[in-house]
Protein backbone atom coordinates (compact mmCIF):
# COMPACT_ATOMS: atom_id res chain seq x y z
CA UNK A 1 50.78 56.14 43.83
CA UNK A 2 47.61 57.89 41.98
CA UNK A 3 44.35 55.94 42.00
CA UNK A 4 45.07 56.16 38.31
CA UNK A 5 48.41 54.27 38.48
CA UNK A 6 47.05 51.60 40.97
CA UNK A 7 44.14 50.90 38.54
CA UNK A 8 46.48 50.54 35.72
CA UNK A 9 48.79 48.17 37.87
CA UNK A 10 45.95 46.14 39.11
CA UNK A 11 44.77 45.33 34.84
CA UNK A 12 48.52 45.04 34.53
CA UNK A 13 48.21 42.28 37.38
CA UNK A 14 44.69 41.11 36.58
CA UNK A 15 46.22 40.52 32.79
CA UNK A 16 49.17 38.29 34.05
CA UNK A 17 47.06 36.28 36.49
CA UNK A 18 44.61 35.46 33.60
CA UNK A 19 47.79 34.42 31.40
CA UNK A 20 49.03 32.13 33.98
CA UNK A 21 45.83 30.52 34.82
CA UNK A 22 45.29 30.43 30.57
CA UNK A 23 48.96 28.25 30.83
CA UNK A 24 47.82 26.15 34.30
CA UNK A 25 44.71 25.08 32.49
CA UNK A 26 46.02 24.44 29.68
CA UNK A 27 49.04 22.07 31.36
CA UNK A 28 46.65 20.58 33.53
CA UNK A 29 44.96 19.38 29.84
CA UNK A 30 48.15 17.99 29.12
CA UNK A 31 48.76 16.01 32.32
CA UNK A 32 44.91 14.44 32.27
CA UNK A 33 45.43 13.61 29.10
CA UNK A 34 48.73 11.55 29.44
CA UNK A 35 48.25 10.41 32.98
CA UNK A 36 44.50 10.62 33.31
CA UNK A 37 42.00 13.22 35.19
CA UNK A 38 42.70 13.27 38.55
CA UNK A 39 46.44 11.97 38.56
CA UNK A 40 49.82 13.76 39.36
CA UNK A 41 51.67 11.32 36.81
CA UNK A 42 53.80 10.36 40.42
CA UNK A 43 51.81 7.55 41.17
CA UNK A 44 53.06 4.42 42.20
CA UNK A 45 52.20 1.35 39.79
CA UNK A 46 49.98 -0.70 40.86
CA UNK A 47 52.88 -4.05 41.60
CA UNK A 48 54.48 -1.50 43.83
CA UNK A 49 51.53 0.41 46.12
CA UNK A 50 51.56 -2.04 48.93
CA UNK A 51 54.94 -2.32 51.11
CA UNK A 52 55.04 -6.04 50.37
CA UNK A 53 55.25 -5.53 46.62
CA UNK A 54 57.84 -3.48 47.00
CA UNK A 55 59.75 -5.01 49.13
CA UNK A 56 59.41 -7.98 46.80
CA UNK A 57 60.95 -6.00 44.18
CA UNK A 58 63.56 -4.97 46.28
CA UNK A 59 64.61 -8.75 47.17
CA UNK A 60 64.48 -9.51 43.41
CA UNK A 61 66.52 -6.79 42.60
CA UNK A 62 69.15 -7.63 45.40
CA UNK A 63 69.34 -11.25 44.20
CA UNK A 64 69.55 -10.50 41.08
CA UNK A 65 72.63 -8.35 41.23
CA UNK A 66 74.36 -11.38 43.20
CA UNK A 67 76.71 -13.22 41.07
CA UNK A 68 74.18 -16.24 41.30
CA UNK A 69 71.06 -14.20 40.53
CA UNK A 70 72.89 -12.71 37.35
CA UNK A 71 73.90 -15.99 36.23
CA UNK A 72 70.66 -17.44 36.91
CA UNK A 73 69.21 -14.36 34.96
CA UNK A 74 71.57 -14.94 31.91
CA UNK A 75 70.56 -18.46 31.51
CA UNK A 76 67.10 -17.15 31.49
CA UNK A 77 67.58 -15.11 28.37
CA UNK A 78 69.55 -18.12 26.54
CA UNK A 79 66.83 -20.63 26.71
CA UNK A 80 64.14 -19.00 25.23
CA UNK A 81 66.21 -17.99 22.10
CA UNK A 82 66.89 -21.33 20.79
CA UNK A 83 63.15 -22.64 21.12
CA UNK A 84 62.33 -18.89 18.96
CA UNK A 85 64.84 -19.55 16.56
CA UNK A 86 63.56 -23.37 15.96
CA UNK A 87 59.83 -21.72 15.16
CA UNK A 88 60.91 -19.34 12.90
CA UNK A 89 63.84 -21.84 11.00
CA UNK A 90 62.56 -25.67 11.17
CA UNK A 91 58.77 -24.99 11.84
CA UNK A 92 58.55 -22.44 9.09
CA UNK A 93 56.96 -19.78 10.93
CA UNK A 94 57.99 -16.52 9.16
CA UNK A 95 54.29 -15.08 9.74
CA UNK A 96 50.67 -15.99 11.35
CA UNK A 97 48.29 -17.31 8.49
CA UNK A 98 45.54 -14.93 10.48
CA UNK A 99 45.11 -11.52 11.60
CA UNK A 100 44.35 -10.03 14.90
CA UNK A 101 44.88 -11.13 18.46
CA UNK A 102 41.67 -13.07 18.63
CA UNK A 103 42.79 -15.17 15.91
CA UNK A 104 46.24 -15.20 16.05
CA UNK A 105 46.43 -16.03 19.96
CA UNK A 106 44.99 -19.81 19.28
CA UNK A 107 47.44 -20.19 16.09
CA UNK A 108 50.39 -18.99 18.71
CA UNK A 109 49.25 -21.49 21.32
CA UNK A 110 49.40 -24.31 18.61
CA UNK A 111 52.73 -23.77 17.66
CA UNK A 112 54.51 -24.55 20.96
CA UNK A 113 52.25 -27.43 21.37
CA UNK A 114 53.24 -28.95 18.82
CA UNK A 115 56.64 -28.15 19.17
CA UNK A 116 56.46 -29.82 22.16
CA UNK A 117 54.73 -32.72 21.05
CA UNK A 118 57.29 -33.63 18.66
CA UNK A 119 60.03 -33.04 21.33
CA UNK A 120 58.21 -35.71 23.28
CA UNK A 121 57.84 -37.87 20.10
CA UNK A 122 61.62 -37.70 19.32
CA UNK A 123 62.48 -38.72 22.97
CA UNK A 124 60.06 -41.36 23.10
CA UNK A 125 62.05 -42.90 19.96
CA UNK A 126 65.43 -42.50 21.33
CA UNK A 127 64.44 -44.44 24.84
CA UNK A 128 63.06 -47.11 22.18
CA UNK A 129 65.97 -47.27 20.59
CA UNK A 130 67.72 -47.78 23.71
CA UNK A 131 66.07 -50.16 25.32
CA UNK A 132 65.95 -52.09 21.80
CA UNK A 133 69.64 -51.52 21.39
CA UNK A 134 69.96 -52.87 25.23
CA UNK A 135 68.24 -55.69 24.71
């Protein structure tokens, strides 16, 4: 090979290593920017770095794929439905009055109480009733 090829070769070279460097900067960009400077994006979250946690999450999963566990998990999603469905239909509660989660968090935490409260008030009357009925 001349001196003249090898000096074309090594811009040729020289040219490609600065266009792959160009692309490895610019994906590295990419990756701090969704998974933050300094992180691979294969990180463990932070509920599963210690071998406890995870083995934690390993028991849960186990039970719940258990015939128990998944009917234990099933009521779970039924009971929460109801009490929803009772804010939005009997309560009224199509929409918060306020805006923002400062504001709306207190107005959220009122509605449940209450709900409560009158759940309490209801039973209350019925064990009256009872023990008046009883005698």
């Amino acid at each position: 090979m001349s001196h003249e090829r090898m000096l074309r070769a090594e811009k040729k070279l020289k040219k490609g290593i600065n266009a792959l460097m160009r692309r490895a900067q610019i994906l590295d960009a990419r990756e701090d920017q969704r998974y933050g400077k300094g992180k691979r994006g294969s990180e463990l979250p932070d509920g599963l770095r210690r071998p406890q946690d995870r083995m934690a999450r390993i028991r849960q999963a186990r039970e719940l794929r258990s015939k128990d566990g998944q009917a234990i998990n099933a009521l779970r999603k039924t009971i929460v439905e109801p009490v929803n469905a009772q804010f939005k239909g009997a309560r009224g509660l199509r929409s918060f009055q306020l805006r923002g989660m400062e504001k709306v968090d207190p107005e959220w935490h009122l509605i449940p109480a209450s709900h409560n409260l009158l759940k309490l008030l209801q039973y209350r009357r019925s064990q009256l009733a009872l023990v008046r009925a009883t005698g």
